[in-house]
N, C-alpha and C. Protein backbone atom coordinates (compact mmCIF):
# COMPACT_ATOMS: atom_id res chain seq x y z
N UNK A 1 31.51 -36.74 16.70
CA UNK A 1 32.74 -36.03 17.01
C UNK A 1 33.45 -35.67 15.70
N UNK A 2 33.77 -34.45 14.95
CA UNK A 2 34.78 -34.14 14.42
C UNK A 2 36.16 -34.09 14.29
N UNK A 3 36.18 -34.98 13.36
CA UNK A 3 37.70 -35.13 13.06
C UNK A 3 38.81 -34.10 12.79
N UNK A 4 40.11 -33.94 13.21
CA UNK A 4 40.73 -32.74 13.40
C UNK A 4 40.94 -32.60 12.24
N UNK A 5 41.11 -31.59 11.70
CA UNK A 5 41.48 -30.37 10.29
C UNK A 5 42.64 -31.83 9.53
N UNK A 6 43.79 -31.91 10.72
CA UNK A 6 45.08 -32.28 9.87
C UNK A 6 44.61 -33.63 9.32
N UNK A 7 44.05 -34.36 9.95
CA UNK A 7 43.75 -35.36 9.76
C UNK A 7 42.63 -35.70 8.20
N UNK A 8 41.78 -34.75 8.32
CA UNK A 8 41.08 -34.28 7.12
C UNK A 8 42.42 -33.87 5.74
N UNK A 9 43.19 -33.15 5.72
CA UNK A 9 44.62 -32.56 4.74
C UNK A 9 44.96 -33.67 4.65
N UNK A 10 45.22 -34.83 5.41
CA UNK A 10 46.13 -35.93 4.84
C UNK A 10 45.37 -36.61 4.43
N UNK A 11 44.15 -37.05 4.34
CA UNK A 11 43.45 -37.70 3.58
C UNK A 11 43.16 -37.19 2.28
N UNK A 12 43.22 -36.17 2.20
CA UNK A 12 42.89 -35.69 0.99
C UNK A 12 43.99 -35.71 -0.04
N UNK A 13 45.40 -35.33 0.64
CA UNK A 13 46.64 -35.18 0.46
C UNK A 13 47.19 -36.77 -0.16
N UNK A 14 46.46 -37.61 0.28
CA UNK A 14 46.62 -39.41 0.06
C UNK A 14 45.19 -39.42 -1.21
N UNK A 15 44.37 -38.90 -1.26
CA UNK A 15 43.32 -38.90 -2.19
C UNK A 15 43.14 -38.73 -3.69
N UNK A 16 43.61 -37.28 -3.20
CA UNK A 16 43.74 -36.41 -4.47
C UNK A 16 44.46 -37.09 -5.44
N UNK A 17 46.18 -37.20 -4.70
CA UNK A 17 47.52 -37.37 -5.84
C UNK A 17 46.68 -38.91 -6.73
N UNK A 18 46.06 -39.64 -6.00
CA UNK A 18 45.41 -41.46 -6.79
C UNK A 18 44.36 -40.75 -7.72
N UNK A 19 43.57 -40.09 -7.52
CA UNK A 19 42.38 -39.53 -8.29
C UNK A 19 43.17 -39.08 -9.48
N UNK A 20 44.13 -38.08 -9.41
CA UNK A 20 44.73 -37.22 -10.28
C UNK A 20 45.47 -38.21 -11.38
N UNK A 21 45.93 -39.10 -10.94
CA UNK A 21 46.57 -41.07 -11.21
C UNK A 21 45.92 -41.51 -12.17
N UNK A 22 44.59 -41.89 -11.52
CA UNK A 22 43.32 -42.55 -12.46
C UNK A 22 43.07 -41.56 -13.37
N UNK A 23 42.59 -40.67 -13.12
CA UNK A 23 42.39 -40.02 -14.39
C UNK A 23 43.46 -40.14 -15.36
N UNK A 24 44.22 -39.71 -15.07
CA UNK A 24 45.83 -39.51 -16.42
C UNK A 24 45.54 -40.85 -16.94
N UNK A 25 45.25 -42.17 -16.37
CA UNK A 25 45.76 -43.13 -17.22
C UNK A 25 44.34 -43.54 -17.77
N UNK A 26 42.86 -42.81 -17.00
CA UNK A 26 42.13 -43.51 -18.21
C UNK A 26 41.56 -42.42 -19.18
N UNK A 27 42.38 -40.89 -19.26
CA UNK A 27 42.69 -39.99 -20.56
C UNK A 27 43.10 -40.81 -21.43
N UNK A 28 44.31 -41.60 -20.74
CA UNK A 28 45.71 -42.16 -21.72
C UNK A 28 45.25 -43.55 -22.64
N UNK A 29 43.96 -44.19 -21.53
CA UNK A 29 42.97 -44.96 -22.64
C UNK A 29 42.45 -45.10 -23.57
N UNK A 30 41.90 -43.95 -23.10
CA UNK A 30 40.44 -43.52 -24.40
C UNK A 30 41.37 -43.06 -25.18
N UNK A 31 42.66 -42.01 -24.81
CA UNK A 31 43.05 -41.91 -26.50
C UNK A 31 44.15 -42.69 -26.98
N UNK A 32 44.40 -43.98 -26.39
CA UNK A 32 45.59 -44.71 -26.85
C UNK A 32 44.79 -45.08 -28.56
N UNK A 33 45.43 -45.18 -29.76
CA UNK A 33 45.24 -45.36 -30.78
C UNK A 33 45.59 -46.50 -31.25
N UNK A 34 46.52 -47.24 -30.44
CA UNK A 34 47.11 -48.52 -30.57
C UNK A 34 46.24 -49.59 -29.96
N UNK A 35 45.38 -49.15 -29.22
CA UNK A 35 44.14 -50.08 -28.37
C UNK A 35 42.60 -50.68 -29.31
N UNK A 36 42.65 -51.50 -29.68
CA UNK A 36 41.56 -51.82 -30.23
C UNK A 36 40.27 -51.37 -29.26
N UNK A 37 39.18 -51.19 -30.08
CA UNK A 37 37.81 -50.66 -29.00
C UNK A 37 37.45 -51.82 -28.15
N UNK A 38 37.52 -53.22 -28.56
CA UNK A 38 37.10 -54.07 -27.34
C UNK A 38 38.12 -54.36 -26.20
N UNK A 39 39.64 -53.55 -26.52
CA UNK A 39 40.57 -53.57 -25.05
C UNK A 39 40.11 -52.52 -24.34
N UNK A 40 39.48 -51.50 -24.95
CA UNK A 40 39.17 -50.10 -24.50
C UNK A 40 37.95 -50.37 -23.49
N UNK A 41 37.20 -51.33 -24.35
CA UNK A 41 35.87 -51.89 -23.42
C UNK A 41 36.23 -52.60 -22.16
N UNK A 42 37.50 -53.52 -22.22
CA UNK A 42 37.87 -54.09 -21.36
C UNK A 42 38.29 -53.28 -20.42
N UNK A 43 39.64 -52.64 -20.44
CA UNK A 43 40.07 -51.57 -19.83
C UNK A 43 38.77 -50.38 -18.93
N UNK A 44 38.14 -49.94 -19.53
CA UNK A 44 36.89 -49.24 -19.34
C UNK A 44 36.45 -49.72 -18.09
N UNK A 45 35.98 -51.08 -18.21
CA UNK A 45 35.52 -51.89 -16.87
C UNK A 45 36.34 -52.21 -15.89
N UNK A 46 37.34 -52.30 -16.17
CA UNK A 46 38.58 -52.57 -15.18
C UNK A 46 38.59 -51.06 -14.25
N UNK A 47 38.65 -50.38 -15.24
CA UNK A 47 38.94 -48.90 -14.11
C UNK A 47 37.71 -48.43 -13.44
N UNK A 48 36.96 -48.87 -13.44
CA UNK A 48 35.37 -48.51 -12.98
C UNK A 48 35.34 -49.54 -12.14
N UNK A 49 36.03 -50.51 -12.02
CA UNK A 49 35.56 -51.83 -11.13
C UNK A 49 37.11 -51.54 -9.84
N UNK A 50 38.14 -51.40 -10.31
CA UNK A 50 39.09 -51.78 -9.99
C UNK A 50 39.87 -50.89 -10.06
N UNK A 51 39.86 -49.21 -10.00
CA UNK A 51 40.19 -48.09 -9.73
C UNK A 51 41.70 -48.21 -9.72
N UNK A 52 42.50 -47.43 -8.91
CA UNK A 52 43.63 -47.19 -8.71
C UNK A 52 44.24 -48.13 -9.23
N UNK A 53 44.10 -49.70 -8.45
CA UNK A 53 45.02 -50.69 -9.08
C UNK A 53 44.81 -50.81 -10.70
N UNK A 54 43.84 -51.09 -10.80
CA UNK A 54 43.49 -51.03 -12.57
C UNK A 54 44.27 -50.09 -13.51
N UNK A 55 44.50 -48.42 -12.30
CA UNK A 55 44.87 -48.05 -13.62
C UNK A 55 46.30 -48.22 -13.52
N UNK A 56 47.17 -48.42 -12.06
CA UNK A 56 48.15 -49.01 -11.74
C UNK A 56 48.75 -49.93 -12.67
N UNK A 57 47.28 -51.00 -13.23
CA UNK A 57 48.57 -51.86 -14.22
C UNK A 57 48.32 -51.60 -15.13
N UNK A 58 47.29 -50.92 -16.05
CA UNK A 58 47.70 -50.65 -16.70
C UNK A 58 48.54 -49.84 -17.43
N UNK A 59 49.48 -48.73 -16.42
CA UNK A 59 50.68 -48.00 -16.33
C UNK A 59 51.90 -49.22 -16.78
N UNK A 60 51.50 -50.60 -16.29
CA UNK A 60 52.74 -51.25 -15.84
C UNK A 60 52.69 -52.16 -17.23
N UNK A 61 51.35 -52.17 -17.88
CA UNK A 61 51.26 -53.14 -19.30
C UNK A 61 51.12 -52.52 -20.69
N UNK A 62 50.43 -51.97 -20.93
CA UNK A 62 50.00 -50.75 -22.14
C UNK A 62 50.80 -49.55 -22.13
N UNK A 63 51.42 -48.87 -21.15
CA UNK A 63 52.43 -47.92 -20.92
C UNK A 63 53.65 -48.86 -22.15
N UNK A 64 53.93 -49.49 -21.31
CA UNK A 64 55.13 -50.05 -22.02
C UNK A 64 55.34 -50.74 -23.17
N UNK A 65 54.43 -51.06 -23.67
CA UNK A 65 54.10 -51.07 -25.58
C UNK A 65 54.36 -50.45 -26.17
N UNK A 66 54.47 -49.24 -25.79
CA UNK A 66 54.65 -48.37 -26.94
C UNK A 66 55.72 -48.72 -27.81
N UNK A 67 55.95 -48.48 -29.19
CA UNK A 67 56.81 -48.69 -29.81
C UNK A 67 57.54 -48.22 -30.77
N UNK A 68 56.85 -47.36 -31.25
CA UNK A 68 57.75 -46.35 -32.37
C UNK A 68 58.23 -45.30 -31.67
N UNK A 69 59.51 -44.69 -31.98
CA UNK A 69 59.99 -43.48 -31.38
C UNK A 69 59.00 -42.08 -31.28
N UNK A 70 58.20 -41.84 -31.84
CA UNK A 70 57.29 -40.51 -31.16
C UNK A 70 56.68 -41.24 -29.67
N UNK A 71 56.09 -42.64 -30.23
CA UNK A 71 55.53 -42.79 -28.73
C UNK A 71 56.34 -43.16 -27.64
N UNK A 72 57.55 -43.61 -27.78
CA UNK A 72 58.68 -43.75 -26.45
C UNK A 72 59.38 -42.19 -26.03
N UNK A 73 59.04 -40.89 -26.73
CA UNK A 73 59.35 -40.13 -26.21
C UNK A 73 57.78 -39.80 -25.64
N UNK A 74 56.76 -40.08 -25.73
CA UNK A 74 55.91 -39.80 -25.11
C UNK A 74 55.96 -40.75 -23.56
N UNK A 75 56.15 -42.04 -23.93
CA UNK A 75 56.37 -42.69 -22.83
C UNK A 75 57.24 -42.00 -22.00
N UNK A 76 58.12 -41.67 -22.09
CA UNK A 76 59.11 -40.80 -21.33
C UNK A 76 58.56 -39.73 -20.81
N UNK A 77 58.26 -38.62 -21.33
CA UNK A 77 57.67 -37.90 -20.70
C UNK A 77 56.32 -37.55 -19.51
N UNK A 78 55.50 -38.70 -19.80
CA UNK A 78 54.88 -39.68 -18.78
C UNK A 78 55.62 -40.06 -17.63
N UNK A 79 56.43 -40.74 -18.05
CA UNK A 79 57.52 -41.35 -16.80
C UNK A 79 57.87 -40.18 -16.03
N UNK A 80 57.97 -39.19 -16.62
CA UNK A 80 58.67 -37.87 -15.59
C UNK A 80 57.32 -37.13 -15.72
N UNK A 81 56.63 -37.22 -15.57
CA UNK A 81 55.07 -36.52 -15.54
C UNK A 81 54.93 -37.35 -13.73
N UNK A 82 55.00 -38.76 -14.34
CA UNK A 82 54.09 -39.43 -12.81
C UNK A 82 55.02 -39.31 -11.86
N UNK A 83 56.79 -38.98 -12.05
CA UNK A 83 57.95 -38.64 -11.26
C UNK A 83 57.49 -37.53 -10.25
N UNK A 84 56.99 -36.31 -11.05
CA UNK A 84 56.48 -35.25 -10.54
C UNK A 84 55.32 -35.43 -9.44
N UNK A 85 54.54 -36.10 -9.92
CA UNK A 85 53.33 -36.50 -9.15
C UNK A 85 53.66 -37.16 -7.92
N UNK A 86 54.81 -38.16 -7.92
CA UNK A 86 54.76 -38.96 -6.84
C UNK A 86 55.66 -37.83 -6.07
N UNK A 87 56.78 -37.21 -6.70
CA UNK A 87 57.36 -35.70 -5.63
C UNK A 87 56.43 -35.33 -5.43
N UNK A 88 55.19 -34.56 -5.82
CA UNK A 88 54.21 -33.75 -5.07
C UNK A 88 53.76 -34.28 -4.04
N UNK A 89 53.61 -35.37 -4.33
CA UNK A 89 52.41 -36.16 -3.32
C UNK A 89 53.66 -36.16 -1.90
N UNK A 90 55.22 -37.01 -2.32
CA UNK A 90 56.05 -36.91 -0.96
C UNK A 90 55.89 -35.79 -0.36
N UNK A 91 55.99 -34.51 -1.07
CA UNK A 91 56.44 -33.13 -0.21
C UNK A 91 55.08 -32.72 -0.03
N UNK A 92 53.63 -32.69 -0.01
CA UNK A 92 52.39 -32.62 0.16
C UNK A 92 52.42 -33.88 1.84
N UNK A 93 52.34 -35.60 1.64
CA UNK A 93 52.74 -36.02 2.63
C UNK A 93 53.49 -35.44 3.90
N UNK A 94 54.92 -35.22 3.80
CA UNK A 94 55.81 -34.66 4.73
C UNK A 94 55.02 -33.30 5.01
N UNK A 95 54.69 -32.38 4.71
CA UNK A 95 53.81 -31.43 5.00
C UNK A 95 52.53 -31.66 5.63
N UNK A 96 52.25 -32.38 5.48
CA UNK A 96 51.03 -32.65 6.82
C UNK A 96 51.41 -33.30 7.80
N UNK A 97 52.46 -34.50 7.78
CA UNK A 97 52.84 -35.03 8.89
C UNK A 97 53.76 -33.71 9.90
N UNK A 98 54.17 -32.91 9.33
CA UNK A 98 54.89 -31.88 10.04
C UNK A 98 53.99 -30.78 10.00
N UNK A 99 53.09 -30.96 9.59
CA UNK A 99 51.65 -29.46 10.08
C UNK A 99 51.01 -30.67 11.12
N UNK A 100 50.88 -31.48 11.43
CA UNK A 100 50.36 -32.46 12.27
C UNK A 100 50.86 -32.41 13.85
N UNK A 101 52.31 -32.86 13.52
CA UNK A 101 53.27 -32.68 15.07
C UNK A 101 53.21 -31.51 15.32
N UNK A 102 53.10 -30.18 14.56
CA UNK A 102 53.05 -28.85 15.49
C UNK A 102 51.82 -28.51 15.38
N UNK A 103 50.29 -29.38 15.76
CA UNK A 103 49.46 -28.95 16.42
C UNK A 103 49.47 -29.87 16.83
N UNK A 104 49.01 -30.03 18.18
CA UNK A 104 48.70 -31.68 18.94
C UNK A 104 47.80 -31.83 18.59
C-alpha cells in the first residue's frame, strides 16, 4: 500500500532540515583549526556512529570554545545561521501539517 504524498513531505520536511544539521557541523569539523587531528578522528567516528545527536553535541561543546573575537563573531553568526534553519524547518513543519488537514 502506498503511503499518501503528505505524509511522504513531512518526512522529508523532518529529514532534510537534520541532514542539512549534520552536515554544517561536520564542515565545521574538518575545518575547525583549533581541533587537534586525533579530536577530528574522534569526532569523525562519533558522527558516522552517532549522527544527529553527535553532531548535536558537538554544537553544544566545540561550538562554544571558541575564543578569540574573529571566532565569537563567527560563533554568532552560526547561532543565527542554525536560528534560520530551525525557522525553516517550523514554517516547512506547519506547512505540511496544514497541506495535510486540507486533504483528508
Amino acid at each position: 500500500m502506498a503511503q499518501p504524498a503528505s505524509s511522504v513531505i513531512i518526512s522529508l520536511m523532518i529529514i532534510l532540515p537534520l541532514v542539512a544539521f549534520w552536515l554544517w557541523m561536520f564542515q565545521d569539523m574538518t575545518n575547525n583549526a583549533n581541533l587537534p587531528s586525533e579530536s577530528k578522528s574522534n569526532w569523525t567516528l562519533a558522527f558516522l556512529f552517532g549522527n544527529v545527536f553527535a553532531a548535536a553535541f558537538y554544537y553544544a561543546t566545540e561550538i562554544e570554545r571558541v575564543e578569540n573575537v574573529r571566532d565569537a563573531a563567527k560563533r554568532q553568526k552560526m547561532r543565527r545561521d542554525l536560528s534560520f534553519l530551525a525557522l525553516g524547518t517550523l514554517i516547512f513543519l506547519s506547512l505540511a501539517i496544514i497541506i495535510n488537514f486540507m486533504h483528508p
